[in-house]
PDB file of N, CA and C in Angstrom:
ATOM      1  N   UNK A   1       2.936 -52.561 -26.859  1.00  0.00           N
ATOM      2  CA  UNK A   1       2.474 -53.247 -25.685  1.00  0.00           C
ATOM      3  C   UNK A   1       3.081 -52.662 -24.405  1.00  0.00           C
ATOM      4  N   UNK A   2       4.602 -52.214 -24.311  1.00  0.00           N
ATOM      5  CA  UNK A   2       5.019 -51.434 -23.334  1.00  0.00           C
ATOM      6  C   UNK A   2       4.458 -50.294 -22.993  1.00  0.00           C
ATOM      7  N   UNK A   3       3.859 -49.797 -24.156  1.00  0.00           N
ATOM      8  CA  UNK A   3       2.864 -48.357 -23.566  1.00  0.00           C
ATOM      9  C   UNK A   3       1.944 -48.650 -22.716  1.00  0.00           C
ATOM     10  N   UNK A   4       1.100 -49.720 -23.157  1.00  0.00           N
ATOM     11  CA  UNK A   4      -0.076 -49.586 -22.510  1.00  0.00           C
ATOM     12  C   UNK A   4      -0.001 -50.192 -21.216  1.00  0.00           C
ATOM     13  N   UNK A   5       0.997 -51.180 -20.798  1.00  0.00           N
ATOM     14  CA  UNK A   5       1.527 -51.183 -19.356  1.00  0.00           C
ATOM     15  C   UNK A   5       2.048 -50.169 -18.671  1.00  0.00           C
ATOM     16  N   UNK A   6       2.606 -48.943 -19.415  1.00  0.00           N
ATOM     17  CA  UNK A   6       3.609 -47.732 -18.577  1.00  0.00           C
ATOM     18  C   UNK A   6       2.040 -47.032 -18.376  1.00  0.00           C
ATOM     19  N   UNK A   7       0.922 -47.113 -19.423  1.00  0.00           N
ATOM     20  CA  UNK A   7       0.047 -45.899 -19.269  1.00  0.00           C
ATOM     21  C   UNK A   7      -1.056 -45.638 -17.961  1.00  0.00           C
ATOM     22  N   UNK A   8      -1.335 -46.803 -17.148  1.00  0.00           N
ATOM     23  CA  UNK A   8      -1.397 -46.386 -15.859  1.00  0.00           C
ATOM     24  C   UNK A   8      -0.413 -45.773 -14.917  1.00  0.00           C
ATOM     25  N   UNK A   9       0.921 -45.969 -15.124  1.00  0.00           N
ATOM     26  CA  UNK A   9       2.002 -44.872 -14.660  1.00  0.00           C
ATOM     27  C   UNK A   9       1.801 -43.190 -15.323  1.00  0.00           C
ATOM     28  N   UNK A  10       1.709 -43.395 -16.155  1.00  0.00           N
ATOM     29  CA  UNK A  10       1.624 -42.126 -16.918  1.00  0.00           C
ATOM     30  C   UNK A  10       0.657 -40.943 -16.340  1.00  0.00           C
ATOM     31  N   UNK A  11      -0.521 -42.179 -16.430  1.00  0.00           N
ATOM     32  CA  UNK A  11      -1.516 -41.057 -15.969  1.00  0.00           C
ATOM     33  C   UNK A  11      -1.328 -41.316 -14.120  1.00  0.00           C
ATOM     34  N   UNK A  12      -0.710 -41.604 -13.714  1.00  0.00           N
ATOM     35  CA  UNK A  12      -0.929 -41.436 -12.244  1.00  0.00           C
ATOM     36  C   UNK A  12      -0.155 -40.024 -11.998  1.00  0.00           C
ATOM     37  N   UNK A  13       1.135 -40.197 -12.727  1.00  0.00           N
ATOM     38  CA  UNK A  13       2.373 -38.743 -12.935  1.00  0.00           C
ATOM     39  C   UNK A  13       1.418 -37.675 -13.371  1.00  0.00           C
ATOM     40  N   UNK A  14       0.802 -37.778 -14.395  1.00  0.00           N
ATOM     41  CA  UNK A  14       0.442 -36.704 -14.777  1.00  0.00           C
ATOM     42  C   UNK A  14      -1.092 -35.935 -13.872  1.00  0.00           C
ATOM     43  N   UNK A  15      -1.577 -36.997 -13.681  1.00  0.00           N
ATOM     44  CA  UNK A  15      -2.765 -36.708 -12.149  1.00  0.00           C
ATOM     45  C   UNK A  15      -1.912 -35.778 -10.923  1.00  0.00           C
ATOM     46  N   UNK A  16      -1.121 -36.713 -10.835  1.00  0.00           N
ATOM     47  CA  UNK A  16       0.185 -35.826  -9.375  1.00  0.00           C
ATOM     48  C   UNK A  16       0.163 -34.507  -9.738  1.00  0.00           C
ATOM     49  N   UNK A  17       1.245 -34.150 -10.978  1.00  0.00           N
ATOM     50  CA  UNK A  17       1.246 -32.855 -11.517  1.00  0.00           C
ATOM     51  C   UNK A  17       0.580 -31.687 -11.773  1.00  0.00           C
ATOM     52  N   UNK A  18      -0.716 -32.794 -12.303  1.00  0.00           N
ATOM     53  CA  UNK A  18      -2.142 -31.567 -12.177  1.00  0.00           C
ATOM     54  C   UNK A  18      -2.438 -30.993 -10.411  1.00  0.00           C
ATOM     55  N   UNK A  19      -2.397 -32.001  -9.896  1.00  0.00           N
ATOM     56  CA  UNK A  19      -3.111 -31.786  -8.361  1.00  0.00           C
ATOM     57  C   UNK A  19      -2.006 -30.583  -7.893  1.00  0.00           C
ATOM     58  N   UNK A  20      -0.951 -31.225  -7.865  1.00  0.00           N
ATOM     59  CA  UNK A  20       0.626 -30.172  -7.108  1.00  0.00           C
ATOM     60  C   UNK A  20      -0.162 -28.596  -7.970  1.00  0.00           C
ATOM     61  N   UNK A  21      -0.143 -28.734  -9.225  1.00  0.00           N
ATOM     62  CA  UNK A  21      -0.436 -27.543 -10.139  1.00  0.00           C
ATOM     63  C   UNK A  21      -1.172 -26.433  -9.183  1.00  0.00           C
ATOM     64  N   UNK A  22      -2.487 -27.595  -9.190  1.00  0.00           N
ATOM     65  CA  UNK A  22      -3.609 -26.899  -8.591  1.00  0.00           C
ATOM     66  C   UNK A  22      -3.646 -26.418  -7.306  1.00  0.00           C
ATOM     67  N   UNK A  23      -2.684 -27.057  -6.550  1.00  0.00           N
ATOM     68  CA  UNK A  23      -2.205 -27.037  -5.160  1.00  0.00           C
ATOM     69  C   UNK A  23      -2.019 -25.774  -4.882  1.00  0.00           C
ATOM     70  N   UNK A  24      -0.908 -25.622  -5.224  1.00  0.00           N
ATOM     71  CA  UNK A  24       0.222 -24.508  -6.032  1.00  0.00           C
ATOM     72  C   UNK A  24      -0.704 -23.201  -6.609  1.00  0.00           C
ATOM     73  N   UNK A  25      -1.341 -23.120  -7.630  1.00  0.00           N
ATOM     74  CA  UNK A  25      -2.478 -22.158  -7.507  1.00  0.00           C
ATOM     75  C   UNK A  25      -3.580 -21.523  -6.621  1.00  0.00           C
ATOM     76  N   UNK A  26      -3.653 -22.637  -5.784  1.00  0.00           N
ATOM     77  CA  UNK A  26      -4.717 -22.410  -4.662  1.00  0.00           C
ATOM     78  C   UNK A  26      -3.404 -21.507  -3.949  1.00  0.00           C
ATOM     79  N   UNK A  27      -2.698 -21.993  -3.324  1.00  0.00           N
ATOM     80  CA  UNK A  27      -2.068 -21.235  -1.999  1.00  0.00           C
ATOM     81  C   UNK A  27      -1.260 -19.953  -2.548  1.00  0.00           C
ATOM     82  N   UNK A  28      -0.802 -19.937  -4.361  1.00  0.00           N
ATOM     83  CA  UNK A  28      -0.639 -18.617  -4.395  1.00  0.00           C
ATOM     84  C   UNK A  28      -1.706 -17.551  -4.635  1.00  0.00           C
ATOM     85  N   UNK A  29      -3.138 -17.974  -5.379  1.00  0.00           N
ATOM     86  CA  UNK A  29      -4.164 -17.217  -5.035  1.00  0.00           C
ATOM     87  C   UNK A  29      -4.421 -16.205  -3.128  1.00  0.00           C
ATOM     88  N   UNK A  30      -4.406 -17.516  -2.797  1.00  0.00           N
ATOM     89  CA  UNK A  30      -4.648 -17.030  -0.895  1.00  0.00           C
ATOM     90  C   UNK A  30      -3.676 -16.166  -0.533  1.00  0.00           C
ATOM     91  N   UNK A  31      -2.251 -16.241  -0.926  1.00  0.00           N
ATOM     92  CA  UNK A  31      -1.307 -15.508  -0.751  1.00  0.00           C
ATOM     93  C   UNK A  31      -1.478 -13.842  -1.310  1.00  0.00           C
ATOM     94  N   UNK A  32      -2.109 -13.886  -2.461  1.00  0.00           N
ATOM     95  CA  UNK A  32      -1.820 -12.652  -3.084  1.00  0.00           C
ATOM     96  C   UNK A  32      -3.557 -12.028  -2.495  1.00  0.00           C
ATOM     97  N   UNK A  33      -4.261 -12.725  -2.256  1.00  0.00           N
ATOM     98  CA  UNK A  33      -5.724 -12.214  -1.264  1.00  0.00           C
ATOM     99  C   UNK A  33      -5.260 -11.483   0.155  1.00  0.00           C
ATOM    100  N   UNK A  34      -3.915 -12.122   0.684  1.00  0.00           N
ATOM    101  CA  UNK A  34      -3.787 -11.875   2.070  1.00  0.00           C
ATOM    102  C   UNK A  34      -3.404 -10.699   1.387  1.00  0.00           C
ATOM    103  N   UNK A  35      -2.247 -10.582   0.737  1.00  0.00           N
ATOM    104  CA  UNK A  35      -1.330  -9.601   0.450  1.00  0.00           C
ATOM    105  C   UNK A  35      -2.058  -7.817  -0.187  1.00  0.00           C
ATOM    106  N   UNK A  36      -3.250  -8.443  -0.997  1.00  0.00           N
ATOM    107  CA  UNK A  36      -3.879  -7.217  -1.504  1.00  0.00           C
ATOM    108  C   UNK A  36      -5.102  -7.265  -0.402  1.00  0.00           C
ATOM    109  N   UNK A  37      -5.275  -7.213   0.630  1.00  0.00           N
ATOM    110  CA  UNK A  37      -5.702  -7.030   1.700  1.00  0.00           C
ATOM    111  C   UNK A  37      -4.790  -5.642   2.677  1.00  0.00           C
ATOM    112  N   UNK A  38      -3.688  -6.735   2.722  1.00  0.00           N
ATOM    113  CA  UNK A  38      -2.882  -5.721   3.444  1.00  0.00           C
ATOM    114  C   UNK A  38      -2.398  -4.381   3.288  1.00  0.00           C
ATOM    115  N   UNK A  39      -2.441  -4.305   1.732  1.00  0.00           N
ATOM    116  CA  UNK A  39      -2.115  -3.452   0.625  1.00  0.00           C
ATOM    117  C   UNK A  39      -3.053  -2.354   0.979  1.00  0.00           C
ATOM    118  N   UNK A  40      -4.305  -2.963   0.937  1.00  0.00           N
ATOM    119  CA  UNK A  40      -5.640  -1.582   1.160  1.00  0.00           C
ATOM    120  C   UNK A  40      -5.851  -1.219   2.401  1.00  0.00           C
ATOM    121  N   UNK A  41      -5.680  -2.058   3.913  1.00  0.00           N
ATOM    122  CA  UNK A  41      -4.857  -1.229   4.672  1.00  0.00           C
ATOM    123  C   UNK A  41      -4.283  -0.461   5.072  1.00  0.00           C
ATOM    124  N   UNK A  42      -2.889  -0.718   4.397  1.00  0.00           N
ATOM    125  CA  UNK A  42      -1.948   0.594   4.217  1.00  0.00           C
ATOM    126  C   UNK A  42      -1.953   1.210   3.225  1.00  0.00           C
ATOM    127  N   UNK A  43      -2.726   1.388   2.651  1.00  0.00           N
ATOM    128  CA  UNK A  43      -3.293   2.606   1.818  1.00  0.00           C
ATOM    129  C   UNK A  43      -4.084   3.598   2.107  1.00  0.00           C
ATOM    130  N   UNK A  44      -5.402   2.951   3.171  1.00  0.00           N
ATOM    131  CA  UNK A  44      -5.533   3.912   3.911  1.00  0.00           C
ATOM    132  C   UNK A  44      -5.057   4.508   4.973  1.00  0.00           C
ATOM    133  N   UNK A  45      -3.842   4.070   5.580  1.00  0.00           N
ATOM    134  CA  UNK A  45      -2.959   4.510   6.711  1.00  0.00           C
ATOM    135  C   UNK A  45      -2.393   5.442   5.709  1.00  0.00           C
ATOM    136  N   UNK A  46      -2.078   5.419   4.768  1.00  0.00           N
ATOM    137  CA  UNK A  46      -1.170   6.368   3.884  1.00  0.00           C
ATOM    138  C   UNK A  46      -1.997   7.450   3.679  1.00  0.00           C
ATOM    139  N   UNK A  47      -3.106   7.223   3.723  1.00  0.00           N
ATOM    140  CA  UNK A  47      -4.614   8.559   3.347  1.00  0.00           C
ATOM    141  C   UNK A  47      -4.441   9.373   4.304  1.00  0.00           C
ATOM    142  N   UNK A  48      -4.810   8.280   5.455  1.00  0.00           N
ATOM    143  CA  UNK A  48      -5.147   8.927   6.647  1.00  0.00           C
ATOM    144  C   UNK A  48      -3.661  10.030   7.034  1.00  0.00           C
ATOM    145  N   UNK A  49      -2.325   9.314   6.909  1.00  0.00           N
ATOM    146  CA  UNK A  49      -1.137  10.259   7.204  1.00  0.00           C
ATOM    147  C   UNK A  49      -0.720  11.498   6.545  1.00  0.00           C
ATOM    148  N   UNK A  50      -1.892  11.046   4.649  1.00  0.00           N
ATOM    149  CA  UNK A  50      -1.417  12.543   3.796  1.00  0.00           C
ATOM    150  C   UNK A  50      -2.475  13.353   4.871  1.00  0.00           C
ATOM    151  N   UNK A  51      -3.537  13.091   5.130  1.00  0.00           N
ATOM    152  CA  UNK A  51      -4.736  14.451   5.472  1.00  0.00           C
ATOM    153  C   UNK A  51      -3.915  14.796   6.741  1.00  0.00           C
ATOM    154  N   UNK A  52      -3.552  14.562   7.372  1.00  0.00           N
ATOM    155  CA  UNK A  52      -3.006  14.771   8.654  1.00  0.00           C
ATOM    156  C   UNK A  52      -1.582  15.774   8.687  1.00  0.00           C
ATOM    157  N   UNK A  53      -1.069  15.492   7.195  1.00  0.00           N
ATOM    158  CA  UNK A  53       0.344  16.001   7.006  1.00  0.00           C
ATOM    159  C   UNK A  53      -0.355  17.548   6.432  1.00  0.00           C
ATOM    160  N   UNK A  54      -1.231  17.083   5.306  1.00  0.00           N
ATOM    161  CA  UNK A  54      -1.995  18.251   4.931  1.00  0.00           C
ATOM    162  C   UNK A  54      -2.573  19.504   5.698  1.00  0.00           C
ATOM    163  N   UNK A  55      -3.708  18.906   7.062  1.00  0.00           N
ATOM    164  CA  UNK A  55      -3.921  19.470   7.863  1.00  0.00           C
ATOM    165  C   UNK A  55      -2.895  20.321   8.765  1.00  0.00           C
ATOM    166  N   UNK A  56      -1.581  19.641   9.116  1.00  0.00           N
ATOM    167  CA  UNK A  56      -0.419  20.165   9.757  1.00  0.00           C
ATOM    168  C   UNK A  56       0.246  21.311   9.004  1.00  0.00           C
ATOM    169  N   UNK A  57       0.524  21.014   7.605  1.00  0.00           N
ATOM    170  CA  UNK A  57       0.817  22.453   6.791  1.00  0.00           C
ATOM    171  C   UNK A  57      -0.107  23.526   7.061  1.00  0.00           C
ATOM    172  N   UNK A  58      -1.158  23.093   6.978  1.00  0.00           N
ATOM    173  CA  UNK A  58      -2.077  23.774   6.943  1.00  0.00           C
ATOM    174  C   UNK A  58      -2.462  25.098   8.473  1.00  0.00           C
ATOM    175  N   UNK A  59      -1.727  24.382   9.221  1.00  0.00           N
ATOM    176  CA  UNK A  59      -1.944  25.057  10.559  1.00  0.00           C
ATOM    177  C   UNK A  59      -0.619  25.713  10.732  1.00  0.00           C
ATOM    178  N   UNK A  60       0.656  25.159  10.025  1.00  0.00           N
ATOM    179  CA  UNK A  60       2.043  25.972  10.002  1.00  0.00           C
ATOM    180  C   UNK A  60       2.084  27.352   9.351  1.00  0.00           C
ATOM    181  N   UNK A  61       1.120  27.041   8.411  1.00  0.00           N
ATOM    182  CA  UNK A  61       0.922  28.249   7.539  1.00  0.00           C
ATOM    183  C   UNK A  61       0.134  29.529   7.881  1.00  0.00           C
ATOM    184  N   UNK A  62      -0.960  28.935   8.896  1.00  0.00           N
ATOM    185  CA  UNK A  62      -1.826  29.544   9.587  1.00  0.00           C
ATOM    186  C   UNK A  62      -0.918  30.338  10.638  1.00  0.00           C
ATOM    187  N   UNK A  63      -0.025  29.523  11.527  1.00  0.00           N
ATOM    188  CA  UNK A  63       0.874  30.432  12.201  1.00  0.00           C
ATOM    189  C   UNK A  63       2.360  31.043  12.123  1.00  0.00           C
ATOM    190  N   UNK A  64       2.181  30.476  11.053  1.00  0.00           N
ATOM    191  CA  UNK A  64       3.064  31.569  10.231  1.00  0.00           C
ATOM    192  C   UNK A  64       2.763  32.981   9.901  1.00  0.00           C
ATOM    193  N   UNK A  65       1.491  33.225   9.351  1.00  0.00           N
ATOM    194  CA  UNK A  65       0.485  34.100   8.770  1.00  0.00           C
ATOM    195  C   UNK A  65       0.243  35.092  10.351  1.00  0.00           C
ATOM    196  N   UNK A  66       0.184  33.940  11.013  1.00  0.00           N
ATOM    197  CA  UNK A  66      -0.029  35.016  12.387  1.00  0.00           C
ATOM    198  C   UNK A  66       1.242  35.533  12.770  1.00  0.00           C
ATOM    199  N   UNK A  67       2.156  35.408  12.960  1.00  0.00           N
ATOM    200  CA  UNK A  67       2.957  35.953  13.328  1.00  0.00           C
ATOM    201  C   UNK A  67       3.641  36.885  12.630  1.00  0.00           C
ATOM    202  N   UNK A  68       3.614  36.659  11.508  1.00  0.00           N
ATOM    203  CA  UNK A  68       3.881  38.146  10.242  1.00  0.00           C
ATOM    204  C   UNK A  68       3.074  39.231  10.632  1.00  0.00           C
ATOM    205  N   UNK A  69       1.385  38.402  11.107  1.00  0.00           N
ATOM    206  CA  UNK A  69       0.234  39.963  11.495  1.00  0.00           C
ATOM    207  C   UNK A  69       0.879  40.804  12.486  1.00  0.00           C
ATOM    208  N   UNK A  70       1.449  39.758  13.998  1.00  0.00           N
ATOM    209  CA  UNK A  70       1.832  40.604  15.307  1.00  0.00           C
ATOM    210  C   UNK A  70       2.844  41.076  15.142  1.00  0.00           C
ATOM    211  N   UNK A  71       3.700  41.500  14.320  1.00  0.00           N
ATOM    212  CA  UNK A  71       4.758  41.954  13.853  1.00  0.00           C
ATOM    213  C   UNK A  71       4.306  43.385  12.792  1.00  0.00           C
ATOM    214  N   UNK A  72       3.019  43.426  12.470  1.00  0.00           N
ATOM    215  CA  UNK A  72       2.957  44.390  11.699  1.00  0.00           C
ATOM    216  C   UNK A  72       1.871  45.321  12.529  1.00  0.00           C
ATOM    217  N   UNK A  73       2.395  46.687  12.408  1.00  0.00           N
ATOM    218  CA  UNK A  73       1.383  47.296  13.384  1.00  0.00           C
ATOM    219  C   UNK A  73       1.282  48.379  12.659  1.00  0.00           C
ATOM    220  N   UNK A  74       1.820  48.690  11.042  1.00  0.00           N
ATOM    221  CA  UNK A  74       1.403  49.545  10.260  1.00  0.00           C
ATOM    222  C   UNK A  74       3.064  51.017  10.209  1.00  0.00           C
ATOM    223  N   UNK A  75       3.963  50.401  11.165  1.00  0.00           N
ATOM    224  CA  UNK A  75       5.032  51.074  11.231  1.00  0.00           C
ATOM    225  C   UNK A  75       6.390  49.761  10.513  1.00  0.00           C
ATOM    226  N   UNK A  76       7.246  50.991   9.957  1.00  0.00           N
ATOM    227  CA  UNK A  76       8.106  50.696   9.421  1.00  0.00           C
ATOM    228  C   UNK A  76       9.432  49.813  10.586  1.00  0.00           C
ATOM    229  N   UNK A  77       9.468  48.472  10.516  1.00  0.00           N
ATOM    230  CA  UNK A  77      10.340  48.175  11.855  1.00  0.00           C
ATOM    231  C   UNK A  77      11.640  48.817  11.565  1.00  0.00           C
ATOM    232  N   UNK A  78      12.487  49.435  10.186  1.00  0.00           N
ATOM    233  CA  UNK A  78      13.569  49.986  10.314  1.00  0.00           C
ATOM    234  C   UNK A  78      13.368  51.021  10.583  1.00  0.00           C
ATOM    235  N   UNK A  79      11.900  51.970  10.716  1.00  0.00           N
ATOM    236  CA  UNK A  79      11.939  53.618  11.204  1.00  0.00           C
ATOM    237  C   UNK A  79      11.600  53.895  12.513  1.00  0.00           C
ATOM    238  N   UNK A  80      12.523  53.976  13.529  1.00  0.00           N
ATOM    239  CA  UNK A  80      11.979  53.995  14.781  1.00  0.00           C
ATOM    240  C   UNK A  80      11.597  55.150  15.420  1.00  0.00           C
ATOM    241  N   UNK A  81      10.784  55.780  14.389  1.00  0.00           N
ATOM    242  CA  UNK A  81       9.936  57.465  14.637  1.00  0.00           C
ATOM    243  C   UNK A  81       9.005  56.999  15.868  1.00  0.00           C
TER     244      UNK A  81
END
């Protein structure tokens, strides 16, 4: 007979618990939406900084390459014939 007086308590606790649960799921869902949002963002900031780093080698190398050419004029720089 004590049960079935506690069992509208029971289920009110256990209603609470579910809801908080669900609560609790909702706002860490939204959380991890903001978060893998932000994520792809800076992922493409990270794209965008490799092509850019890429491109920059790419032009070091280029004047690098040039300046080995103006340096070579088909004479030996240790033979100063």
């Amino acid at each position: 007979m004590e049960i079935l007086k506690a069992l509208p308590y029971l289920a009110g606790i256990l209603a609470t618990v579910g809801a908080g649960a669900k609560w609790l799921y909702g706002q860490i869902k939204g959380d991890r939406d903001r978060y893998e949002k932000l994520y792809q963002q800076k992922q493409k900031e990270v794209e965008q900084l490799n092509d850019q780093i890429s491109k920059l080698e790419i032009k070091i190398i280029k004047l690098e390459a040039s300046q080995k050419d103006a340096f070579f004029d088909g004479k030996d720089k240790n033979n100063h014939e």
